[in-house]
C-alpha atoms as a PDB file:
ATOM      1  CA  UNK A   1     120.999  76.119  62.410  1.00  0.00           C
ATOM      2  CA  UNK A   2     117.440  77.138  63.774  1.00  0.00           C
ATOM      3  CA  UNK A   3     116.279  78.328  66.927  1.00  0.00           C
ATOM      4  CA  UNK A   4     113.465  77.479  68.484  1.00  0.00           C
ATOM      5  CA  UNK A   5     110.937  80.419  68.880  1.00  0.00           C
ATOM      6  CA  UNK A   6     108.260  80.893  71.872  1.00  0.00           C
ATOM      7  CA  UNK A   7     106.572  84.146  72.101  1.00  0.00           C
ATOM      8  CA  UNK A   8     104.886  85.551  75.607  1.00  0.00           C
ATOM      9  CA  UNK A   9     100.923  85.706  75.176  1.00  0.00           C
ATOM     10  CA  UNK A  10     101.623  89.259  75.205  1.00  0.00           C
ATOM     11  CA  UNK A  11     103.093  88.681  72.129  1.00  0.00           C
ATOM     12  CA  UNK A  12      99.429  87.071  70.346  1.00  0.00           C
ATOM     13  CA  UNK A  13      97.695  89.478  71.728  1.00  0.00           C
ATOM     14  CA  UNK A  14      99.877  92.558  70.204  1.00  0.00           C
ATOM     15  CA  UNK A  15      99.907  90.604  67.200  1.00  0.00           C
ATOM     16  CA  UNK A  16      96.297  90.764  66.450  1.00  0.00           C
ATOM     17  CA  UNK A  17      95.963  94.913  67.340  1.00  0.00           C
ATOM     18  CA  UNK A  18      98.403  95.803  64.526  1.00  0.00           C
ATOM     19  CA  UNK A  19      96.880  97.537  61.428  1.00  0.00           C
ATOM     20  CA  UNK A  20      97.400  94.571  58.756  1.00  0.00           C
ATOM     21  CA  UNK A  21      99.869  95.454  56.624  1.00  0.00           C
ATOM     22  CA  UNK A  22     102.210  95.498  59.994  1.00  0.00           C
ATOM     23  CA  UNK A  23     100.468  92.353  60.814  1.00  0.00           C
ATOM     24  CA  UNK A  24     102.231  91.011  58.059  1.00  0.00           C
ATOM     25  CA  UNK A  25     105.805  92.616  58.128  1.00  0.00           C
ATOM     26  CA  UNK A  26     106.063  91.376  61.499  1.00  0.00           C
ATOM     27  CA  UNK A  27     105.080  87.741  61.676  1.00  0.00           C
ATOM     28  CA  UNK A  28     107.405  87.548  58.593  1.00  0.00           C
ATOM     29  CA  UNK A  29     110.475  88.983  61.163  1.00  0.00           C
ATOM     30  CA  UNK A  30     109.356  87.056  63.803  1.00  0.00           C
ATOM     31  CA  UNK A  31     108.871  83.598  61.716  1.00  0.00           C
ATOM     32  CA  UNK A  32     112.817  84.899  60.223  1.00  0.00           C
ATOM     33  CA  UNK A  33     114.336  85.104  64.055  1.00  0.00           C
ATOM     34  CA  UNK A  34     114.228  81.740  64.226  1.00  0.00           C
ATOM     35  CA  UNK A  35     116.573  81.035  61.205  1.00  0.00           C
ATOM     36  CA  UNK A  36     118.635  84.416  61.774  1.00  0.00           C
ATOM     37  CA  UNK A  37     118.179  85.339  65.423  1.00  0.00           C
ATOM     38  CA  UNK A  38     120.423  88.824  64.783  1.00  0.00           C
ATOM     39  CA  UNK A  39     119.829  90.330  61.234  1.00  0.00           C
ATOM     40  CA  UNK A  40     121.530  93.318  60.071  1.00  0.00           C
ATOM     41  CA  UNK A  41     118.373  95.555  61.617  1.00  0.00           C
ATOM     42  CA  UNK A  42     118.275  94.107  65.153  1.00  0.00           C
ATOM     43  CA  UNK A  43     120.273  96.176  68.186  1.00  0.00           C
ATOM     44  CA  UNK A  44     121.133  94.348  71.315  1.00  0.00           C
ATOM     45  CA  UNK A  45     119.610  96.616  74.335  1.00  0.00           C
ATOM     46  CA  UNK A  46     121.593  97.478  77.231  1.00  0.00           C
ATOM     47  CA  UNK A  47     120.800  95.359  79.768  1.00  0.00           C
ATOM     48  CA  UNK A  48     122.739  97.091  82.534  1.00  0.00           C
ATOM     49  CA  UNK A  49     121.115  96.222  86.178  1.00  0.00           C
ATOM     50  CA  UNK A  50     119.512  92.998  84.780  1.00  0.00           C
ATOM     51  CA  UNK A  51     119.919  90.194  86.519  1.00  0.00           C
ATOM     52  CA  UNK A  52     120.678  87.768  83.767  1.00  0.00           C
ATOM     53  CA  UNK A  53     122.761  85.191  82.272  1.00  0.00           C
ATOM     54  CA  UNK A  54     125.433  85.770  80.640  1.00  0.00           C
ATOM     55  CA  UNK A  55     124.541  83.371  77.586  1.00  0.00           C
ATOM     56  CA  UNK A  56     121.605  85.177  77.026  1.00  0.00           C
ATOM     57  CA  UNK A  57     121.241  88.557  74.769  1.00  0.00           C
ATOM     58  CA  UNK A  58     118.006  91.150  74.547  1.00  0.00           C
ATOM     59  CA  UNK A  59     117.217  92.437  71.566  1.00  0.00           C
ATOM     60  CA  UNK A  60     115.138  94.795  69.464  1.00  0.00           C
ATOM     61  CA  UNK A  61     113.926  94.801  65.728  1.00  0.00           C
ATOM     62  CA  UNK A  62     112.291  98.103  64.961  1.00  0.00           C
ATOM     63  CA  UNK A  63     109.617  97.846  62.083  1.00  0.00           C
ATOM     64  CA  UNK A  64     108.328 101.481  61.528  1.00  0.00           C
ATOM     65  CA  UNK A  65     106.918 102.965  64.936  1.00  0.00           C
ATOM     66  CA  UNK A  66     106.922  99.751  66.603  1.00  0.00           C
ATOM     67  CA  UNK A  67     109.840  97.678  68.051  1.00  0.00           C
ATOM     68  CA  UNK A  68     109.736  93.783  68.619  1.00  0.00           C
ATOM     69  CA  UNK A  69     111.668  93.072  72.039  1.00  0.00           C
ATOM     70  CA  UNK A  70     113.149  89.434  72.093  1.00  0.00           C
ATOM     71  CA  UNK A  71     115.801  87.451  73.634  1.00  0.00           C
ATOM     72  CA  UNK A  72     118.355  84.833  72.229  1.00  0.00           C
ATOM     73  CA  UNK A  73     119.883  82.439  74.012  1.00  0.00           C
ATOM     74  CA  UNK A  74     122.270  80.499  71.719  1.00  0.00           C
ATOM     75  CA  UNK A  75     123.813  77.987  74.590  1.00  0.00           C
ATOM     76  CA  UNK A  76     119.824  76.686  74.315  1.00  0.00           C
ATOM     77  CA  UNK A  77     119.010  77.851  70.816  1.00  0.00           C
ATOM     78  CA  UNK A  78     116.193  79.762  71.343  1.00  0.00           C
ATOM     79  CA  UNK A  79     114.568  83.052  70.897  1.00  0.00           C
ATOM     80  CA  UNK A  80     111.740  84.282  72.565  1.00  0.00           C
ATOM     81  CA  UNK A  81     109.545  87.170  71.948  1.00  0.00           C
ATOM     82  CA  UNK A  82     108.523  89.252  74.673  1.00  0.00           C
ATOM     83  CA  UNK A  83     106.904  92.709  73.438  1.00  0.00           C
ATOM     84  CA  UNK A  84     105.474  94.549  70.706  1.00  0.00           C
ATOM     85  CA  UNK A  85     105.666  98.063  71.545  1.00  0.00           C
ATOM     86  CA  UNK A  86     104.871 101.375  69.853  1.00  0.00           C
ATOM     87  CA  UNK A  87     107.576 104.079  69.981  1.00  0.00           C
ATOM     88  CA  UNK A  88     106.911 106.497  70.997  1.00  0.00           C
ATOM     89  CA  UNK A  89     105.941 106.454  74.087  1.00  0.00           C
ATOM     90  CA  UNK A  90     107.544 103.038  74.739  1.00  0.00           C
ATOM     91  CA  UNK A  91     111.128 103.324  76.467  1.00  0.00           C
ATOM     92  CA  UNK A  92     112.084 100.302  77.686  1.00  0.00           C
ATOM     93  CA  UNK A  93     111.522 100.998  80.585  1.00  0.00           C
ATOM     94  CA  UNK A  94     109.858  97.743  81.006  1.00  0.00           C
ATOM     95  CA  UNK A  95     113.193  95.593  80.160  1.00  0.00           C
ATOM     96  CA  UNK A  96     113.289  94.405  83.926  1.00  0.00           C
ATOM     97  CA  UNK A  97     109.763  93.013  83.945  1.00  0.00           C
ATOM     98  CA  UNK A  98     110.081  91.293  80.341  1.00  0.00           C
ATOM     99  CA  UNK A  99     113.473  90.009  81.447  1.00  0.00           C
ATOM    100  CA  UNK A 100     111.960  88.178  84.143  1.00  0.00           C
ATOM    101  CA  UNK A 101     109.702  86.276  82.256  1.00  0.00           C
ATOM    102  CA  UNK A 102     113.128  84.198  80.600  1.00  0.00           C
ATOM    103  CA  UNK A 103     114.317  80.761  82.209  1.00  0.00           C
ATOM    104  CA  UNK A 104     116.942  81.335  84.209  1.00  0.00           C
ATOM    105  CA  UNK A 105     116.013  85.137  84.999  1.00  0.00           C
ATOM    106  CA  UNK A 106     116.103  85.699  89.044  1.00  0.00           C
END
Protein backbone atom coordinates (compact mmCIF):
# COMPACT_ATOMS: atom_id res chain seq x y z
CA UNK A 1 0.00 0.00 0.00
CA UNK A 2 1.38 3.63 -0.67
CA UNK A 3 0.46 6.86 0.52
CA UNK A 4 0.33 9.69 -1.23
CA UNK A 5 2.90 12.38 -0.06
CA UNK A 6 2.45 16.39 -0.29
CA UNK A 7 4.89 18.45 1.53
CA UNK A 8 4.10 22.33 2.71
CA UNK A 9 6.44 24.82 0.65
CA UNK A 10 7.99 25.15 3.91
CA UNK A 11 9.04 21.90 3.40
CA UNK A 12 11.20 22.86 -0.29
CA UNK A 13 12.42 25.55 1.12
CA UNK A 14 14.04 23.69 4.35
CA UNK A 15 15.01 21.17 1.99
CA UNK A 16 17.40 23.20 0.04
CA UNK A 17 19.20 24.98 3.47
CA UNK A 18 20.38 21.56 4.72
CA UNK A 19 24.18 20.89 4.52
CA UNK A 20 24.14 18.03 1.68
CA UNK A 21 24.85 15.06 3.12
CA UNK A 22 21.42 15.75 5.27
CA UNK A 23 20.02 16.81 2.03
CA UNK A 24 20.30 13.40 1.13
CA UNK A 25 19.35 11.33 4.32
CA UNK A 26 16.26 13.18 4.34
CA UNK A 27 14.66 13.16 0.92
CA UNK A 28 15.50 9.40 1.17
CA UNK A 29 13.01 9.35 4.61
CA UNK A 30 10.72 11.49 3.16
CA UNK A 31 10.52 9.63 -0.45
CA UNK A 32 10.28 6.16 2.27
CA UNK A 33 7.03 7.77 4.24
CA UNK A 34 5.15 7.21 1.50
CA UNK A 35 5.67 3.35 1.36
CA UNK A 36 6.08 3.07 5.33
CA UNK A 37 4.32 6.09 6.80
CA UNK A 38 5.53 4.88 10.63
CA UNK A 39 9.05 3.21 10.61
CA UNK A 40 10.61 1.90 13.61
CA UNK A 41 12.33 5.65 14.19
CA UNK A 42 9.19 7.81 13.89
CA UNK A 43 7.26 8.97 17.41
CA UNK A 44 3.71 10.10 17.20
CA UNK A 45 3.64 13.73 19.04
CA UNK A 46 1.15 14.53 21.54
CA UNK A 47 -1.33 16.34 20.07
CA UNK A 48 -3.23 17.27 23.22
CA UNK A 49 -5.38 20.70 22.62
CA UNK A 50 -5.37 20.13 18.80
CA UNK A 51 -8.27 20.40 17.20
CA UNK A 52 -8.09 17.45 14.90
CA UNK A 53 -9.49 14.40 13.51
CA UNK A 54 -9.39 11.56 14.94
CA UNK A 55 -8.17 9.55 11.73
CA UNK A 56 -5.36 11.61 11.51
CA UNK A 57 -1.82 11.08 13.47
CA UNK A 58 1.34 13.76 13.82
CA UNK A 59 4.45 12.56 13.67
CA UNK A 60 8.19 13.09 13.94
CA UNK A 61 11.33 11.38 12.33
CA UNK A 62 14.45 12.73 13.96
CA UNK A 63 17.59 12.56 11.59
CA UNK A 64 20.57 13.90 13.72
CA UNK A 65 19.75 17.54 15.09
CA UNK A 66 16.88 17.95 12.92
CA UNK A 67 13.33 16.45 13.14
CA UNK A 68 10.89 16.04 10.08
CA UNK A 69 7.22 16.88 11.41
CA UNK A 70 4.49 15.07 9.25
CA UNK A 71 1.06 13.83 9.43
CA UNK A 72 -0.67 10.51 8.27
CA UNK A 73 -3.93 10.13 7.60
CA UNK A 74 -4.60 6.47 6.67
CA UNK A 75 -8.67 6.80 6.19
CA UNK A 76 -7.21 9.08 2.98
CA UNK A 77 -3.80 7.52 2.58
CA UNK A 78 -1.73 10.26 2.80
CA UNK A 79 1.15 11.83 4.50
CA UNK A 80 2.08 15.21 4.46
CA UNK A 81 5.15 16.96 5.49
CA UNK A 82 4.93 20.00 7.36
CA UNK A 83 8.44 21.06 9.00
CA UNK A 84 12.00 20.60 9.02
CA UNK A 85 13.23 21.83 12.20
CA UNK A 86 16.56 21.97 14.02
CA UNK A 87 16.59 20.78 17.66
CA UNK A 88 17.54 22.48 19.54
CA UNK A 89 15.89 25.26 19.81
CA UNK A 90 12.81 23.83 18.05
CA UNK A 91 10.01 22.59 20.61
CA UNK A 92 7.08 22.07 18.98
CA UNK A 93 5.76 24.61 20.01
CA UNK A 94 4.54 25.32 16.62
CA UNK A 95 2.30 21.94 16.39
CA UNK A 96 -0.95 24.18 16.47
CA UNK A 97 0.03 26.33 13.50
CA UNK A 98 1.40 23.25 11.33
CA UNK A 99 -1.73 21.37 12.35
CA UNK A 100 -3.80 23.85 10.78
CA UNK A 101 -2.42 23.70 7.56
CA UNK A 102 -4.12 19.72 7.23
CA UNK A 103 -7.66 19.22 5.49
CA UNK A 104 -10.01 18.90 7.85
CA UNK A 105 -8.03 20.94 10.66
CA UNK A 106 -10.53 23.77 12.22
Amino acid sequence: MSYDLFLDPEVHAARRELPGNLRQRVRRAIDDLGRAPRPTESKLLDIAGIDLPPTIELRRIRIDRWRIVYAVSDADQWVWLLAIRRRPPYNYEDLPELAGRLPGSE
